[in-house]
PDB file of N, CA and C in Angstrom:
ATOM      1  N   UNK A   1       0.837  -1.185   0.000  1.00  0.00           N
ATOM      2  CA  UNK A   1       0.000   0.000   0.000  1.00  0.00           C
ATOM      3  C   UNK A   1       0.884   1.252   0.000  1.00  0.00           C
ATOM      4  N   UNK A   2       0.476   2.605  -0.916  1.00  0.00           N
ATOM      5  CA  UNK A   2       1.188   3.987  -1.183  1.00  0.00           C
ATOM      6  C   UNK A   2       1.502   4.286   0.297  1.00  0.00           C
ATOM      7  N   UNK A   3       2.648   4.872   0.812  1.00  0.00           N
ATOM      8  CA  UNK A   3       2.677   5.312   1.787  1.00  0.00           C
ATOM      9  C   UNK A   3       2.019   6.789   1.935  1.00  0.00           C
ATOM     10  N   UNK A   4       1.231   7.440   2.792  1.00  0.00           N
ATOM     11  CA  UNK A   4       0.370   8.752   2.873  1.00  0.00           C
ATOM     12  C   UNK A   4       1.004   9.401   3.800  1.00  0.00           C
ATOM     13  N   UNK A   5       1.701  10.682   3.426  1.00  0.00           N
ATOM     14  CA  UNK A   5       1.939  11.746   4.639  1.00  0.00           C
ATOM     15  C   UNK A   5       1.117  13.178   4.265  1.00  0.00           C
ATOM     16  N   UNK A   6       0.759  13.381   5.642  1.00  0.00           N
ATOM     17  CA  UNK A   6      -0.555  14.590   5.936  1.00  0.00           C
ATOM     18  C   UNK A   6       0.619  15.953   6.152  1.00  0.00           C
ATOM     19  N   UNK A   7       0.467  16.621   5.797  1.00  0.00           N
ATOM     20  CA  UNK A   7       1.189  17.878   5.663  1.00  0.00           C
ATOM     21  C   UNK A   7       0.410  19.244   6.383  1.00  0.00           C
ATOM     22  N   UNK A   8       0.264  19.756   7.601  1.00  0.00           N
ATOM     23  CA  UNK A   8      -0.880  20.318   8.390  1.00  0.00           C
ATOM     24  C   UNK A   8      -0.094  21.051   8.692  1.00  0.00           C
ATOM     25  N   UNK A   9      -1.149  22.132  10.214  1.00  0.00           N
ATOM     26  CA  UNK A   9      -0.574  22.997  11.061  1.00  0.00           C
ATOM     27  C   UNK A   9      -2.139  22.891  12.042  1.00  0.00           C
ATOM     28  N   UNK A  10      -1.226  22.603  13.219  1.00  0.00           N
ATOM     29  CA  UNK A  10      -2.230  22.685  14.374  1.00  0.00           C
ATOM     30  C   UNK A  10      -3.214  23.749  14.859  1.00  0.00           C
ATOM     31  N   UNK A  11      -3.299  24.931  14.074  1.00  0.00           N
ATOM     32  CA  UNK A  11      -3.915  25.809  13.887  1.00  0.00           C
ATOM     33  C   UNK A  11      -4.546  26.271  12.626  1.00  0.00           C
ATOM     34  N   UNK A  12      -4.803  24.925  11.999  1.00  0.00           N
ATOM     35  CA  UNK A  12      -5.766  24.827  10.911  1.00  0.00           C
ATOM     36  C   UNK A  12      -7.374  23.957  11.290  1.00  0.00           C
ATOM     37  N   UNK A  13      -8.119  24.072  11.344  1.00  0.00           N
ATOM     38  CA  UNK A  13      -8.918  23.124  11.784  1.00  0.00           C
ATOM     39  C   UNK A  13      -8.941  21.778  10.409  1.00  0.00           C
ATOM     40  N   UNK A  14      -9.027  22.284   9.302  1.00  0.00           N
ATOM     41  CA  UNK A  14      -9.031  21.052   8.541  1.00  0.00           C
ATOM     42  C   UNK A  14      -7.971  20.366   8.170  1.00  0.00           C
ATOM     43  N   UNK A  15      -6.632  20.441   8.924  1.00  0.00           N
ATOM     44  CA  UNK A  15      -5.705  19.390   9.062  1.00  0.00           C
ATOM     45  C   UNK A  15      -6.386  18.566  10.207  1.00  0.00           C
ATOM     46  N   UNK A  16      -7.569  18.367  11.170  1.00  0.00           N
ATOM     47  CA  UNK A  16      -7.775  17.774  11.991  1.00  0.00           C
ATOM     48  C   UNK A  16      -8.874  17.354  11.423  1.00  0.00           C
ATOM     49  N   UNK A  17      -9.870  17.768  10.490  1.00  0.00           N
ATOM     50  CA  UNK A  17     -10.639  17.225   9.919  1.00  0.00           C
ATOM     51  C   UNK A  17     -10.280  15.949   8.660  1.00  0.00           C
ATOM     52  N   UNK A  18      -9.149  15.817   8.119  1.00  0.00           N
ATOM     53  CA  UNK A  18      -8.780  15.217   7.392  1.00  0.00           C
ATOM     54  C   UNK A  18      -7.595  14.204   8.029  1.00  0.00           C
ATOM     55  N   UNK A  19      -7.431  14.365   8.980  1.00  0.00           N
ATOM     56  CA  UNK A  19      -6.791  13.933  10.139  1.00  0.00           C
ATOM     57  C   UNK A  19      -7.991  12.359  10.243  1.00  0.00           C
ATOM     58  N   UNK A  20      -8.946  13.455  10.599  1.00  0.00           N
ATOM     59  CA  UNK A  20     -10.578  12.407  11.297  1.00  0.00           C
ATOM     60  C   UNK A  20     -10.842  11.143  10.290  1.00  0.00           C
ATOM     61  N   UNK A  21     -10.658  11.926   8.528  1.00  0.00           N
ATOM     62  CA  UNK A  21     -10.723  10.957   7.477  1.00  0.00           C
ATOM     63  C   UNK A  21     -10.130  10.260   7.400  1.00  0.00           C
ATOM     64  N   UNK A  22      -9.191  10.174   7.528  1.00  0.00           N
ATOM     65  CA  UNK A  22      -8.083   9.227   7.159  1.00  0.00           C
ATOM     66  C   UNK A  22      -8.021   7.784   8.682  1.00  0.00           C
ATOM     67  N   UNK A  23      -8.322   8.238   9.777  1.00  0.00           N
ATOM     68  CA  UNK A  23      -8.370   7.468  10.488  1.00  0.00           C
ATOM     69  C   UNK A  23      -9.545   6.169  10.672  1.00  0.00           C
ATOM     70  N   UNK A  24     -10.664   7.422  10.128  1.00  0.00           N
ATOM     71  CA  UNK A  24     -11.960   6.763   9.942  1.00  0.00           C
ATOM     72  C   UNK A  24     -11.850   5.993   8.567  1.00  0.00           C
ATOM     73  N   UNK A  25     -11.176   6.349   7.564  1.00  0.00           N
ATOM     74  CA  UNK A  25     -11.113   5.568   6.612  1.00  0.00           C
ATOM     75  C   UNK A  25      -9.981   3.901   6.488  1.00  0.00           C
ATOM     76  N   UNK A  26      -9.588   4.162   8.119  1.00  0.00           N
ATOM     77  CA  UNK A  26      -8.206   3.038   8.515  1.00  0.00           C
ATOM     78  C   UNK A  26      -7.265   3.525   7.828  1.00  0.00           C
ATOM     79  N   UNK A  27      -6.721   4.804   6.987  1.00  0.00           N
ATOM     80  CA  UNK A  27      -5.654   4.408   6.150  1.00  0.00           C
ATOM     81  C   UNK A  27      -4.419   4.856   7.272  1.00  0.00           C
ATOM     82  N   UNK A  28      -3.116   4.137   6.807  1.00  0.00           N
ATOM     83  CA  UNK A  28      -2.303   4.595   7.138  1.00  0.00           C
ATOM     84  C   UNK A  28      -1.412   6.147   6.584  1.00  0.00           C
ATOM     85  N   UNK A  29      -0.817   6.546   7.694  1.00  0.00           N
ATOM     86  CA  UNK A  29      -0.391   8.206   7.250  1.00  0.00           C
ATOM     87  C   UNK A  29       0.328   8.291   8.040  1.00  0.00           C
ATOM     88  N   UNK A  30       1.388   9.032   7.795  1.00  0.00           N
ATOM     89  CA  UNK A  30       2.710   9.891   8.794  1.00  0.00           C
ATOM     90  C   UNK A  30       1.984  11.166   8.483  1.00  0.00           C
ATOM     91  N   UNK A  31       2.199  12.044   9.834  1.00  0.00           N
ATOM     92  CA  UNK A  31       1.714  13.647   9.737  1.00  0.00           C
ATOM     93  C   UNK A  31       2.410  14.373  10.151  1.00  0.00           C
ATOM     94  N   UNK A  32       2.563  15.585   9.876  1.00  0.00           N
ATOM     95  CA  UNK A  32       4.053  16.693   9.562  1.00  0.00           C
ATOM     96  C   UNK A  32       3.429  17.976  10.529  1.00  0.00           C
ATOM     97  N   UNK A  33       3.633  18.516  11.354  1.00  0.00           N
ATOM     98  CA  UNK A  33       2.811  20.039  11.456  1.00  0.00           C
ATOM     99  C   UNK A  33       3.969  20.970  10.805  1.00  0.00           C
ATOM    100  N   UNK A  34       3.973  21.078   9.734  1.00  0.00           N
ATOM    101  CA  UNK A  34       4.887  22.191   8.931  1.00  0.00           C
ATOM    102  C   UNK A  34       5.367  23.433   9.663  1.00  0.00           C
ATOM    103  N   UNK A  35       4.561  23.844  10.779  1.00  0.00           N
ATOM    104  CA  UNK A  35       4.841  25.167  11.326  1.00  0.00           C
ATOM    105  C   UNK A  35       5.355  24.989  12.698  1.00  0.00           C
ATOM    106  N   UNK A  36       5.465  23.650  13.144  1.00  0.00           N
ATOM    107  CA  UNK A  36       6.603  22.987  14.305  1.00  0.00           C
ATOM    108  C   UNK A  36       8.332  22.212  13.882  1.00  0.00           C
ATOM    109  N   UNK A  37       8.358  21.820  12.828  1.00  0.00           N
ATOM    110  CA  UNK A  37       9.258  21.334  11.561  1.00  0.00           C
ATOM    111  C   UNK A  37       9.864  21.930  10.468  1.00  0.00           C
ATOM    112  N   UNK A  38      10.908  22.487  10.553  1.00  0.00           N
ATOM    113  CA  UNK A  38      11.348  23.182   9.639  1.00  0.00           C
ATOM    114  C   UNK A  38      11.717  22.169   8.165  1.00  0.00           C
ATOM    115  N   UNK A  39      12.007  20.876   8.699  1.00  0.00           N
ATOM    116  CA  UNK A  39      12.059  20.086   7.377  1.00  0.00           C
ATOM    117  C   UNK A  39      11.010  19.704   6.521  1.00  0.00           C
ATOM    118  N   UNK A  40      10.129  19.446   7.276  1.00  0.00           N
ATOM    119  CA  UNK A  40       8.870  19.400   7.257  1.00  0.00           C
ATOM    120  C   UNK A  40       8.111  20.251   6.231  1.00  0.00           C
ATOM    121  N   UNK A  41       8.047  21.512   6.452  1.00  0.00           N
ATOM    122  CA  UNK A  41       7.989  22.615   5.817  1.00  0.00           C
ATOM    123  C   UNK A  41       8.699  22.981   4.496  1.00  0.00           C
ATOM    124  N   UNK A  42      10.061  22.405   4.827  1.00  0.00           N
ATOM    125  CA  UNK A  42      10.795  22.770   3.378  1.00  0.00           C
ATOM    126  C   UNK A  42       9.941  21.377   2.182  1.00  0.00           C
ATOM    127  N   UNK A  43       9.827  20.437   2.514  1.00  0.00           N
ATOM    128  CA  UNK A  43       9.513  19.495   1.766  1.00  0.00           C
ATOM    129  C   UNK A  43       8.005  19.719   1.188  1.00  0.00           C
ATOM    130  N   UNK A  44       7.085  19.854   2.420  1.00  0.00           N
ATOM    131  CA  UNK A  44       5.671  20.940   2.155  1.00  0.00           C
ATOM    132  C   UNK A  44       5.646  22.022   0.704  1.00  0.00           C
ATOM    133  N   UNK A  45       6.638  22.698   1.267  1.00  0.00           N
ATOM    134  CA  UNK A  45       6.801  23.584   0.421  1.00  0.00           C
ATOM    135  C   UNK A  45       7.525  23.454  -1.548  1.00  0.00           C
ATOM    136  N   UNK A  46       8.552  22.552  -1.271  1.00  0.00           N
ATOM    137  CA  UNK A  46       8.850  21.422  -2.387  1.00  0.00           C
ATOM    138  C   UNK A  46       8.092  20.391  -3.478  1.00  0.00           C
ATOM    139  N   UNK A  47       6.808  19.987  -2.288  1.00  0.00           N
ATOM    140  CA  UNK A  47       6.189  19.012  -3.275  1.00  0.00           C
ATOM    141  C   UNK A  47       4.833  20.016  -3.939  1.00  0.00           C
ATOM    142  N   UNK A  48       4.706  20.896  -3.087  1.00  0.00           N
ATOM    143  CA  UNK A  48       3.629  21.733  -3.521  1.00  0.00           C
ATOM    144  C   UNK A  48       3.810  22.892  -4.296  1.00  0.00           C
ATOM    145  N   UNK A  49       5.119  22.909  -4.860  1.00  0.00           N
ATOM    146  CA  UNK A  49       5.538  24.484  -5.602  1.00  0.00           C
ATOM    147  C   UNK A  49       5.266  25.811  -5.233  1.00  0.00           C
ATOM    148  N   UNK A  50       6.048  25.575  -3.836  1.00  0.00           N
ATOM    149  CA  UNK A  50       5.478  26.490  -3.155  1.00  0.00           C
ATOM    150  C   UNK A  50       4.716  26.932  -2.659  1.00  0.00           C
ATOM    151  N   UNK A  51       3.828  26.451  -2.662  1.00  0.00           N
ATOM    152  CA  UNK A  51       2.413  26.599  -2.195  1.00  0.00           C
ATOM    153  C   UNK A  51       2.234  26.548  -0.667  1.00  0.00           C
ATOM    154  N   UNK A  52       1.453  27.805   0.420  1.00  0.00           N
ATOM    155  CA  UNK A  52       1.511  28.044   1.564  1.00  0.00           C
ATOM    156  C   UNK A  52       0.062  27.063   2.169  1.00  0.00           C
ATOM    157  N   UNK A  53      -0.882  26.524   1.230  1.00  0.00           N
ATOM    158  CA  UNK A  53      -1.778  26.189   1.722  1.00  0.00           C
ATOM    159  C   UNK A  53      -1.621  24.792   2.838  1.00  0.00           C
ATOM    160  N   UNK A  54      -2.337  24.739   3.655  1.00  0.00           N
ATOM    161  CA  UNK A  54      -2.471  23.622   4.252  1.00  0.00           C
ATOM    162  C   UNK A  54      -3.805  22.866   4.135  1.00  0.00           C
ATOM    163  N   UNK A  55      -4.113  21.559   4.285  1.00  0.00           N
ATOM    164  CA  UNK A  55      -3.268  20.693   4.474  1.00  0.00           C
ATOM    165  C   UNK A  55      -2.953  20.098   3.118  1.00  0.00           C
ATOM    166  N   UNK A  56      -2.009  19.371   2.998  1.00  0.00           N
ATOM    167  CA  UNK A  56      -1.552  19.244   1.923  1.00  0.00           C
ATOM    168  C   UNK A  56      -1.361  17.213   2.435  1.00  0.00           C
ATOM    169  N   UNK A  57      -1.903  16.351   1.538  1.00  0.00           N
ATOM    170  CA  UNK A  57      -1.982  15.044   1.571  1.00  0.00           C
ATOM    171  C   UNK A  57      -0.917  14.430   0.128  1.00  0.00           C
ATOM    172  N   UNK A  58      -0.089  13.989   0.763  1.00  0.00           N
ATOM    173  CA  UNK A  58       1.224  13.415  -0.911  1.00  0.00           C
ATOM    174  C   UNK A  58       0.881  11.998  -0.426  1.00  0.00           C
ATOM    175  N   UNK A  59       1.181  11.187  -1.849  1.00  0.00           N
ATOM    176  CA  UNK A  59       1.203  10.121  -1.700  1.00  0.00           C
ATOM    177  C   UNK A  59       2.471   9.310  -2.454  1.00  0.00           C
ATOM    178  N   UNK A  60       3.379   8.488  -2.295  1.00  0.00           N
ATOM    179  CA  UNK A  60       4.906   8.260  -2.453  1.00  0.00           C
ATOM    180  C   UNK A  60       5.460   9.555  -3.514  1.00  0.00           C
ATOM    181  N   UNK A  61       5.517  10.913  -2.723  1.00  0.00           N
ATOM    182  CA  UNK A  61       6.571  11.699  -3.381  1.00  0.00           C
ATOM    183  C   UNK A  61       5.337  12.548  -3.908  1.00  0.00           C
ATOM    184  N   UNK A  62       4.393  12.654  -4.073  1.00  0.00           N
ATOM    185  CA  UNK A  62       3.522  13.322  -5.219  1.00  0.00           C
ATOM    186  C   UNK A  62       2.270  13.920  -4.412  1.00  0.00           C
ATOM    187  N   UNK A  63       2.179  15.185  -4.671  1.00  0.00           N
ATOM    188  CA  UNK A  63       0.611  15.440  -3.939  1.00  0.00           C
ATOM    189  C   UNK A  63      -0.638  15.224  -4.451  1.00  0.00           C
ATOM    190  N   UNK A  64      -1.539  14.482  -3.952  1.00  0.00           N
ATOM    191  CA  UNK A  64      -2.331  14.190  -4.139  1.00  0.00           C
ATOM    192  C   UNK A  64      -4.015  14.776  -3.640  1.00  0.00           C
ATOM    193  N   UNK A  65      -3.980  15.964  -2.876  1.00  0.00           N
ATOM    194  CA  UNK A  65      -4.692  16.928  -2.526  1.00  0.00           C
ATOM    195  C   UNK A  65      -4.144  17.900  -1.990  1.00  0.00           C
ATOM    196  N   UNK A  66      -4.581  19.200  -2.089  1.00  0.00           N
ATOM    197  CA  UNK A  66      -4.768  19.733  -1.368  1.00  0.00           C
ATOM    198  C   UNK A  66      -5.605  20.773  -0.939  1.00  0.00           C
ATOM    199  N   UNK A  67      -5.628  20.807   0.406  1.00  0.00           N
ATOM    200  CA  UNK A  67      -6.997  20.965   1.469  1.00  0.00           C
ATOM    201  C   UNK A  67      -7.868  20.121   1.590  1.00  0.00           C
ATOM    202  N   UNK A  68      -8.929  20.323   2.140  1.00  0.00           N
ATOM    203  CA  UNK A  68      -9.973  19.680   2.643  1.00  0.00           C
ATOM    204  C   UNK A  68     -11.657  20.033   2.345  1.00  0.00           C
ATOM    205  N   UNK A  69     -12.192  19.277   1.704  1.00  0.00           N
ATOM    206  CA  UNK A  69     -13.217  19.358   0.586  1.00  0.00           C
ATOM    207  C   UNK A  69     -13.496  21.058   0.241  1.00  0.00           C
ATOM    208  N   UNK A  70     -12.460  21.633  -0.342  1.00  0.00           N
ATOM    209  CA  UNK A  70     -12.458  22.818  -0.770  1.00  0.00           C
ATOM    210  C   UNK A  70     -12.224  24.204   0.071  1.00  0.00           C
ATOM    211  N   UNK A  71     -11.704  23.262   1.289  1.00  0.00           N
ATOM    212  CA  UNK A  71     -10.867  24.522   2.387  1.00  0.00           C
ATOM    213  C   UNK A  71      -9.674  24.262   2.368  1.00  0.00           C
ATOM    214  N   UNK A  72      -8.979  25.237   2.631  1.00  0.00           N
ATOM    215  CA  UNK A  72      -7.696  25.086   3.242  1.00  0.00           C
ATOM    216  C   UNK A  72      -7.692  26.482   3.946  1.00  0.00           C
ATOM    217  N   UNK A  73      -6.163  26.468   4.933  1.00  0.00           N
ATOM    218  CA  UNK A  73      -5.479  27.132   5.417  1.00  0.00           C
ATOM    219  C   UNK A  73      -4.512  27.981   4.934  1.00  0.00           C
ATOM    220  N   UNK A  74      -4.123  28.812   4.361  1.00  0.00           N
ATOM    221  CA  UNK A  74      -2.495  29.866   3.869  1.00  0.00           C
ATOM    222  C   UNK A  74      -2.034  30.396   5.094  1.00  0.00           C
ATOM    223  N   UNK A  75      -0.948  29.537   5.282  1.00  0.00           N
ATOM    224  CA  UNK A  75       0.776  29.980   5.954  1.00  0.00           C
ATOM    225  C   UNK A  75       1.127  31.562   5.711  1.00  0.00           C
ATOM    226  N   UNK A  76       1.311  32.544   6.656  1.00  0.00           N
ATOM    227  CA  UNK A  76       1.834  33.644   6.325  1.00  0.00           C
ATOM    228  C   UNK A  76       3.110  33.100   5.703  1.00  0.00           C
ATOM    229  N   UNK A  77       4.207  33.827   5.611  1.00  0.00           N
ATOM    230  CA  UNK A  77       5.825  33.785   5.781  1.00  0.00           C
ATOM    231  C   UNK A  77       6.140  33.150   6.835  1.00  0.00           C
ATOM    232  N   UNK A  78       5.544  34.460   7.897  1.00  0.00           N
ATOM    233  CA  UNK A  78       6.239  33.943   8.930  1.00  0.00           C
ATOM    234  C   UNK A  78       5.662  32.851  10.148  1.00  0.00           C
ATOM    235  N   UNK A  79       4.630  31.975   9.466  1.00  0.00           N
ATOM    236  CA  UNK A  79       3.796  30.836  10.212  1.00  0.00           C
ATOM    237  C   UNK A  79       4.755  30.015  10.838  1.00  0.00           C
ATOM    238  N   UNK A  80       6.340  30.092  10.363  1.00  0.00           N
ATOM    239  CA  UNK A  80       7.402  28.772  10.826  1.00  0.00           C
ATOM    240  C   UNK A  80       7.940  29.558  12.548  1.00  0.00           C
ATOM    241  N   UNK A  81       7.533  28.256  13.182  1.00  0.00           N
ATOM    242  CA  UNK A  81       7.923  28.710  14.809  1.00  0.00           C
ATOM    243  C   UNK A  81       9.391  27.637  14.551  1.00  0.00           C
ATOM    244  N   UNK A  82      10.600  28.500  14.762  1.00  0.00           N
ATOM    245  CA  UNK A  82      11.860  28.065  14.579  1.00  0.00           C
ATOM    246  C   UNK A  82      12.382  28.149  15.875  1.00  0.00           C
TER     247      UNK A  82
END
């Protein structure tokens, strides 16, 4: 099975809503809070071309959504707690 990593910030509510999906759906997922993780963030920021939105769902290397049925979150600049 694709491995799934969730790409969030704990001050998004629909990284916790898609959080809810994925658990309820059994799948497996590694989850990132981009704005606690600076690597995290750089890779966030890498697979998504830059892109500040959260949450962001990749699946081996590739994104495969992002947000949550037509929400998301935008990262200021300075959203990274370093």
């Amino acid at each position: 099975m694709a491995m799934l990593e969730l790409y969030g910030s704990s001050h998004c509510p629909y990284t916790q809503e898609l959080r809810d999906w994925l658990e309820w759906t059994r799948r497996d997922f590694r989850e990132y809070d981009v704005e606690a993780d600076p690597a995290a963030h750089a890779r966030m920021l890498s697979f998504n071309s830059g892109t500040r939105s959260v949450p962001v769902l990749v699946e081996n290397g590739k994104v495969i959504q992002v947000g949550w049925q037509g929400r998301s979150c935008v990262l200021g600049p300075g959203a990274m707690k370093l």
